[in-house]
N, C-alpha and C. Protein backbone atom coordinates (compact mmCIF):
# COMPACT_ATOMS: atom_id res chain seq x y z
N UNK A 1 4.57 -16.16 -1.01
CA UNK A 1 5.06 -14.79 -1.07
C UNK A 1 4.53 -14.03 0.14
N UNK A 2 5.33 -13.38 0.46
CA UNK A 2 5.10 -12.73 2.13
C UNK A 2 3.83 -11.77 1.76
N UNK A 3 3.99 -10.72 0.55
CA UNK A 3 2.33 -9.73 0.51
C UNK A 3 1.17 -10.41 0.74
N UNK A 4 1.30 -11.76 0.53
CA UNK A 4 0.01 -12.70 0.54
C UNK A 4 -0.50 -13.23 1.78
N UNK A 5 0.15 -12.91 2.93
CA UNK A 5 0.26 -14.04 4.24
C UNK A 5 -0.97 -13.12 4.92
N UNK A 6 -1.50 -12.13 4.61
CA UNK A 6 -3.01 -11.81 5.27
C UNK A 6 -4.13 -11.82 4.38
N UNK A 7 -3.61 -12.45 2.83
CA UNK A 7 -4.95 -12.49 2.09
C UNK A 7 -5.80 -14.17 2.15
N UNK A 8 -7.06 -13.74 2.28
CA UNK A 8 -8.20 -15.03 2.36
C UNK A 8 -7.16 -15.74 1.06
N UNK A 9 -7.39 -16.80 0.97
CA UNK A 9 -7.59 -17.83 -0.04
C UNK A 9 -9.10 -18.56 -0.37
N UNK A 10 -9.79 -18.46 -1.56
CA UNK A 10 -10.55 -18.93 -2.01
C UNK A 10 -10.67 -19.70 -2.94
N UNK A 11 -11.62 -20.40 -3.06
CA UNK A 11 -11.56 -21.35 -4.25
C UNK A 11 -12.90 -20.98 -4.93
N UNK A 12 -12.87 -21.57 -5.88
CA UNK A 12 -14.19 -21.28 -7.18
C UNK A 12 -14.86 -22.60 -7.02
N UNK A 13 -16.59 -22.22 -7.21
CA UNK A 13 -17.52 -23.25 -7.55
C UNK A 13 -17.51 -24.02 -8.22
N UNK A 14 -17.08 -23.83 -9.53
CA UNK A 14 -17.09 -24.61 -10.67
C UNK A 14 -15.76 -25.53 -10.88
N UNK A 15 -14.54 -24.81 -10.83
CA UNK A 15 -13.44 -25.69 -10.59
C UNK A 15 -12.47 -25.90 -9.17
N UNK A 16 -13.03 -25.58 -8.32
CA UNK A 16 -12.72 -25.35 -7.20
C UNK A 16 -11.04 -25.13 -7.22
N UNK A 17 -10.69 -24.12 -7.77
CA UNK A 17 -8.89 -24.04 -8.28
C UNK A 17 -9.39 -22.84 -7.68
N UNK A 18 -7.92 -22.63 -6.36
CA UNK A 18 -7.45 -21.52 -5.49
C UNK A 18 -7.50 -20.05 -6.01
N UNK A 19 -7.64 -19.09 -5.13
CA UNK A 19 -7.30 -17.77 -5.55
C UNK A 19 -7.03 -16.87 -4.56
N UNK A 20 -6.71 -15.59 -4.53
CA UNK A 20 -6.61 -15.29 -3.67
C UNK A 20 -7.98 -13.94 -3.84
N UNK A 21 -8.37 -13.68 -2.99
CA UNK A 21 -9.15 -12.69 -2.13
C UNK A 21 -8.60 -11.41 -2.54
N UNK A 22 -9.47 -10.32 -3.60
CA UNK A 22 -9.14 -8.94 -3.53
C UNK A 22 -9.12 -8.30 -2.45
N UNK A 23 -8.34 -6.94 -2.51
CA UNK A 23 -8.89 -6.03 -1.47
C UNK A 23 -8.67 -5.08 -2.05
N UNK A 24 -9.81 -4.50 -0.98
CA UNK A 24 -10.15 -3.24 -1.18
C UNK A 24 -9.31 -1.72 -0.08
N UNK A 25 -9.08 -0.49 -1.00
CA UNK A 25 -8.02 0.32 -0.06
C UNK A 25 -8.85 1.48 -0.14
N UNK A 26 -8.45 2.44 0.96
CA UNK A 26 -9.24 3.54 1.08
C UNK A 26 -8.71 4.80 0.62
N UNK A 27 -9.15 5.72 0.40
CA UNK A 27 -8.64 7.12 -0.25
C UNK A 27 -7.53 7.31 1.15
N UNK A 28 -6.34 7.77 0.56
CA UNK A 28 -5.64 8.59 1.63
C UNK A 28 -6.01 10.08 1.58
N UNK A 29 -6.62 10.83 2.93
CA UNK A 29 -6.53 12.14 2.34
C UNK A 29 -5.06 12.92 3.12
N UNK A 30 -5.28 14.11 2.54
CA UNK A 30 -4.15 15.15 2.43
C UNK A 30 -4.24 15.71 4.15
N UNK A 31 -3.12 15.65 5.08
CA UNK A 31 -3.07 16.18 6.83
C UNK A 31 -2.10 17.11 6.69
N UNK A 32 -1.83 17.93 7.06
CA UNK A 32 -1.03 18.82 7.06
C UNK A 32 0.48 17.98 7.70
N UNK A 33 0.67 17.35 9.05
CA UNK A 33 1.87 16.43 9.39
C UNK A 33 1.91 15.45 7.94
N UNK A 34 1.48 15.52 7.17
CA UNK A 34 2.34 14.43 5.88
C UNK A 34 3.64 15.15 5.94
N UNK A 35 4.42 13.99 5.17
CA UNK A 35 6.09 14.67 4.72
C UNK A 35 6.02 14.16 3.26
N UNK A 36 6.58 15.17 2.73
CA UNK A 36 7.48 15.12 1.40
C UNK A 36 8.84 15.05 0.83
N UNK A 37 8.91 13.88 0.30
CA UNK A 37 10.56 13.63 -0.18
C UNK A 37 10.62 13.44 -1.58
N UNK A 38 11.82 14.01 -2.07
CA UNK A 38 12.09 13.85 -3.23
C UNK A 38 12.92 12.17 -3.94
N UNK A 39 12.47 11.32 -4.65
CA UNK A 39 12.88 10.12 -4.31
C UNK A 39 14.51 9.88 -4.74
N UNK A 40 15.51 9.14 -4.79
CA UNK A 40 16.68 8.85 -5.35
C UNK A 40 16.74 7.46 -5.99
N UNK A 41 17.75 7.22 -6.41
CA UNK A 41 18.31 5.69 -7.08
C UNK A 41 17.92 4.96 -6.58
N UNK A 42 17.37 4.13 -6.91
CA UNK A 42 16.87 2.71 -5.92
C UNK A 42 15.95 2.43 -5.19
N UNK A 43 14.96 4.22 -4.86
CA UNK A 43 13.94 4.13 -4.11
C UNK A 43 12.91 2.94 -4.25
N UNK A 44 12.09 2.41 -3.38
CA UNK A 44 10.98 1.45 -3.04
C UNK A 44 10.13 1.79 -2.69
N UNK A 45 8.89 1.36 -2.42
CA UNK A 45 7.86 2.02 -1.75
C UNK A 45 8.00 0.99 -0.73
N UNK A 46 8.27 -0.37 -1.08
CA UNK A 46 8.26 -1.26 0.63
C UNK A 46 9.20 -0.51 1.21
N UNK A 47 10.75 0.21 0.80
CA UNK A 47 11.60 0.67 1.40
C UNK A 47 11.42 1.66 2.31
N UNK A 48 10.69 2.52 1.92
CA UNK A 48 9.98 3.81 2.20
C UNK A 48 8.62 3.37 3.51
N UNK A 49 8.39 2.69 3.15
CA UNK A 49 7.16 2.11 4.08
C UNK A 49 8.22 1.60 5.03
N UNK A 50 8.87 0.82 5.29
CA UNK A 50 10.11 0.51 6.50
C UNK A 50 10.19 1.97 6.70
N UNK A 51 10.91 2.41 6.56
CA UNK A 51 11.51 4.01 6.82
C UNK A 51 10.68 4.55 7.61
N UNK A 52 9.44 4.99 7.39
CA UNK A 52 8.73 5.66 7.66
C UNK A 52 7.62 5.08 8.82
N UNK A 53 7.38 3.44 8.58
CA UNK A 53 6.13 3.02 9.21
C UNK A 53 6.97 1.85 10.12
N UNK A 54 7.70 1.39 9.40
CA UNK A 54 8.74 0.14 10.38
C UNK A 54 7.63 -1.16 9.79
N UNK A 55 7.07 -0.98 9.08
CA UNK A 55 6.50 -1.98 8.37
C UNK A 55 6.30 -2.04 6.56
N UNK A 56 6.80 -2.86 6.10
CA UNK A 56 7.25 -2.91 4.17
C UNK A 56 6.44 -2.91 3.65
N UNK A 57 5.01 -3.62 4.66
CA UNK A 57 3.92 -3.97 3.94
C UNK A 57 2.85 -3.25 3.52
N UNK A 58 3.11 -1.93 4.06
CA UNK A 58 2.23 -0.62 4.27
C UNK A 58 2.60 0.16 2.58
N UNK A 59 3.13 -0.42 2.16
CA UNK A 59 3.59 -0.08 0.98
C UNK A 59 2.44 0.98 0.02
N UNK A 60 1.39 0.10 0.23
CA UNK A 60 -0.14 0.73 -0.68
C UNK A 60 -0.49 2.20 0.06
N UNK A 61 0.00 2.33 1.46
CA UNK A 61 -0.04 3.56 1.98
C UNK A 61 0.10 4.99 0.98
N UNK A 62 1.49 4.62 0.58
CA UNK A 62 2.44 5.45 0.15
C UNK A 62 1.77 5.86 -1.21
N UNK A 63 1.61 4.70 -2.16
CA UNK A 63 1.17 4.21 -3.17
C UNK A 63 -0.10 5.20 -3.47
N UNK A 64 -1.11 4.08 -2.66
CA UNK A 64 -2.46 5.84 -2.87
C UNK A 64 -2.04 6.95 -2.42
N UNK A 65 -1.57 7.79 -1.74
CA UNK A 65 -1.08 8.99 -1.83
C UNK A 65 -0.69 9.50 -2.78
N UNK A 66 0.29 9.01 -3.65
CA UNK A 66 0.47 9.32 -4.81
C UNK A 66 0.26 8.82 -6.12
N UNK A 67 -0.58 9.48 -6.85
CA UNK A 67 -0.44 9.38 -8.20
C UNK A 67 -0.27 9.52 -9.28
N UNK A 68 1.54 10.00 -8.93
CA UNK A 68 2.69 10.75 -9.71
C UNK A 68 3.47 9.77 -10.10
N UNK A 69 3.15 7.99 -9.74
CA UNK A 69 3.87 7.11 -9.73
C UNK A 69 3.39 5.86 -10.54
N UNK A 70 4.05 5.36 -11.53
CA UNK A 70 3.75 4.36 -11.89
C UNK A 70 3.38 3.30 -11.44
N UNK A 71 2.21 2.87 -11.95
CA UNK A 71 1.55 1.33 -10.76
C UNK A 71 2.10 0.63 -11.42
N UNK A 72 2.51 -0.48 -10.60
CA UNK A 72 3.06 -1.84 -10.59
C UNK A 72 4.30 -1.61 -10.78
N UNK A 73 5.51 -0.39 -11.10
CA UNK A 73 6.93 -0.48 -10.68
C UNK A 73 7.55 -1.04 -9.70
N UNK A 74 8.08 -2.21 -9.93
CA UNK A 74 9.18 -1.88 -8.41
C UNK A 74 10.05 -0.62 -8.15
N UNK A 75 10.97 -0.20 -8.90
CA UNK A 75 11.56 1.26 -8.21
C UNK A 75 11.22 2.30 -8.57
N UNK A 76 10.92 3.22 -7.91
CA UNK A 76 10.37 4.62 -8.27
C UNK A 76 11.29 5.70 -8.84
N UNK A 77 10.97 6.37 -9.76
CA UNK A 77 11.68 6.90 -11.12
C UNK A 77 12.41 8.38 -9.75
N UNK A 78 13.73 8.53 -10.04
CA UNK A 78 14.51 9.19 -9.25
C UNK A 78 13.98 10.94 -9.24
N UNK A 79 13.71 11.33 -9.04
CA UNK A 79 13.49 12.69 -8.80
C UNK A 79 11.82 13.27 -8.96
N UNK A 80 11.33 11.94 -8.49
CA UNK A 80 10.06 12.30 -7.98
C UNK A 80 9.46 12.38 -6.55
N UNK A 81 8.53 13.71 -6.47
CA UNK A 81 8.04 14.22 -5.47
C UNK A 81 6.99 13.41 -4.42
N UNK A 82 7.15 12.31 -3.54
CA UNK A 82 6.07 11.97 -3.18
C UNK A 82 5.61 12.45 -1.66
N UNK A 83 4.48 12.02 -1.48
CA UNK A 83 3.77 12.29 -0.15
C UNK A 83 3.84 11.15 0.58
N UNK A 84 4.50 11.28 2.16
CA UNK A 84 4.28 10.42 3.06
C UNK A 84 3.07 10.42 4.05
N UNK A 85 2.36 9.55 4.11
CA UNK A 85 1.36 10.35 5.44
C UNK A 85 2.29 9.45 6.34
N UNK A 86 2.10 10.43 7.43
CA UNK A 86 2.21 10.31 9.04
C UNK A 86 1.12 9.50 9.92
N UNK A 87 0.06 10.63 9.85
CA UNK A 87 -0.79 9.65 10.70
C UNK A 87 -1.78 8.55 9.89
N UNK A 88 -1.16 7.62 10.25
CA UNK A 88 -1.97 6.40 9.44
C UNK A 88 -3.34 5.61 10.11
N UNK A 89 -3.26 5.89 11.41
CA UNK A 89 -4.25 5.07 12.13
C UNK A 89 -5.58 5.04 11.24
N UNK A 90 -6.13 5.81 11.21
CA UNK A 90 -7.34 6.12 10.19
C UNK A 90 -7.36 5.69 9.28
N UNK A 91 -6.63 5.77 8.36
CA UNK A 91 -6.02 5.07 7.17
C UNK A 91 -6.41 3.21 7.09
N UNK A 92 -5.92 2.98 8.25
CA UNK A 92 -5.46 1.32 8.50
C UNK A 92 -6.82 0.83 9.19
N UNK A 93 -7.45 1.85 10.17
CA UNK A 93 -9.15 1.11 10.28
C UNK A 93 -9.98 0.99 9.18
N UNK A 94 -10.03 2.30 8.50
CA UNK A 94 -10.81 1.89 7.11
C UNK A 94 -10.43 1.02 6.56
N UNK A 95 -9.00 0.61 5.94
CA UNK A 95 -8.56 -0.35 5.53
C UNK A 95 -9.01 -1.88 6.19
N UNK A 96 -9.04 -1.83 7.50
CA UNK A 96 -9.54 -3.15 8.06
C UNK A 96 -11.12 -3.15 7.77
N UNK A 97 -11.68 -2.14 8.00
CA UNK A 97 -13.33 -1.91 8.02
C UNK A 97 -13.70 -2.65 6.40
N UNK A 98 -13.21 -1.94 5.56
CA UNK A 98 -13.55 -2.46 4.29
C UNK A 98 -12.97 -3.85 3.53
N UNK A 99 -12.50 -4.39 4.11
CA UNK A 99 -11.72 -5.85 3.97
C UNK A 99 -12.46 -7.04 5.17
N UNK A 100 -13.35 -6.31 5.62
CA UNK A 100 -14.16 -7.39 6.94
C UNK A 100 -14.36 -8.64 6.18
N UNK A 101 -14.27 -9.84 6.62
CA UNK A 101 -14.88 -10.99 5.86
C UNK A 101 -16.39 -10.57 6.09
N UNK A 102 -16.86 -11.04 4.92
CA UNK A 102 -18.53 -10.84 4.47
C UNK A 102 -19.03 -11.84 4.19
């Protein structure tokens, strides 16, 4: 599955049977350049993450920003308010910072 193609794979001591590697995400905070859209039929958050970032995978971006949204939906319920952030750079170092292999 493509969400998986930057997570570690690990195995266990005891039965040495595969897993994959949590991660960890950082608070998004609130910038004044965020945008707000109201969502429609069919909305995604990978969709929305294309749209906005030109990457699907940024999805969790969107995701912590809001938590007006059901976790683990695939489509987001039509006439809800979410927050886009804009500037992500910050966002995506912490995100790398706290995912360092250890």
């Amino acid at each position: 599955m493509e969400r998986y193609n930057n997570t570690d794979i690990l195995t266990t001591e005891y039965t040495n049977r595969p897993y994959y590697k949590g991660k960890f995400y950082p608070n998004v905070p609130l910038s004044e350049s965020d945008v707000y859209v109201i969502t429609t039929v069919g909305d995604r958050l990978d969709n929305l993450a294309y749209s906005y970032y030109r990457d699907s995978t940024l999805w969790w971006i969107i995701a912590m920003a809001n938590n007006n949204i059901t976790k683990g939906a695939l489509f987001l319920e039509p006439g809800t308010q979410l927050r886009i952030p804009t500037d992500i750079n910050i966002i995506l170092n912490q995100y790398k910072q706290f995912n360092k292999a250890r």
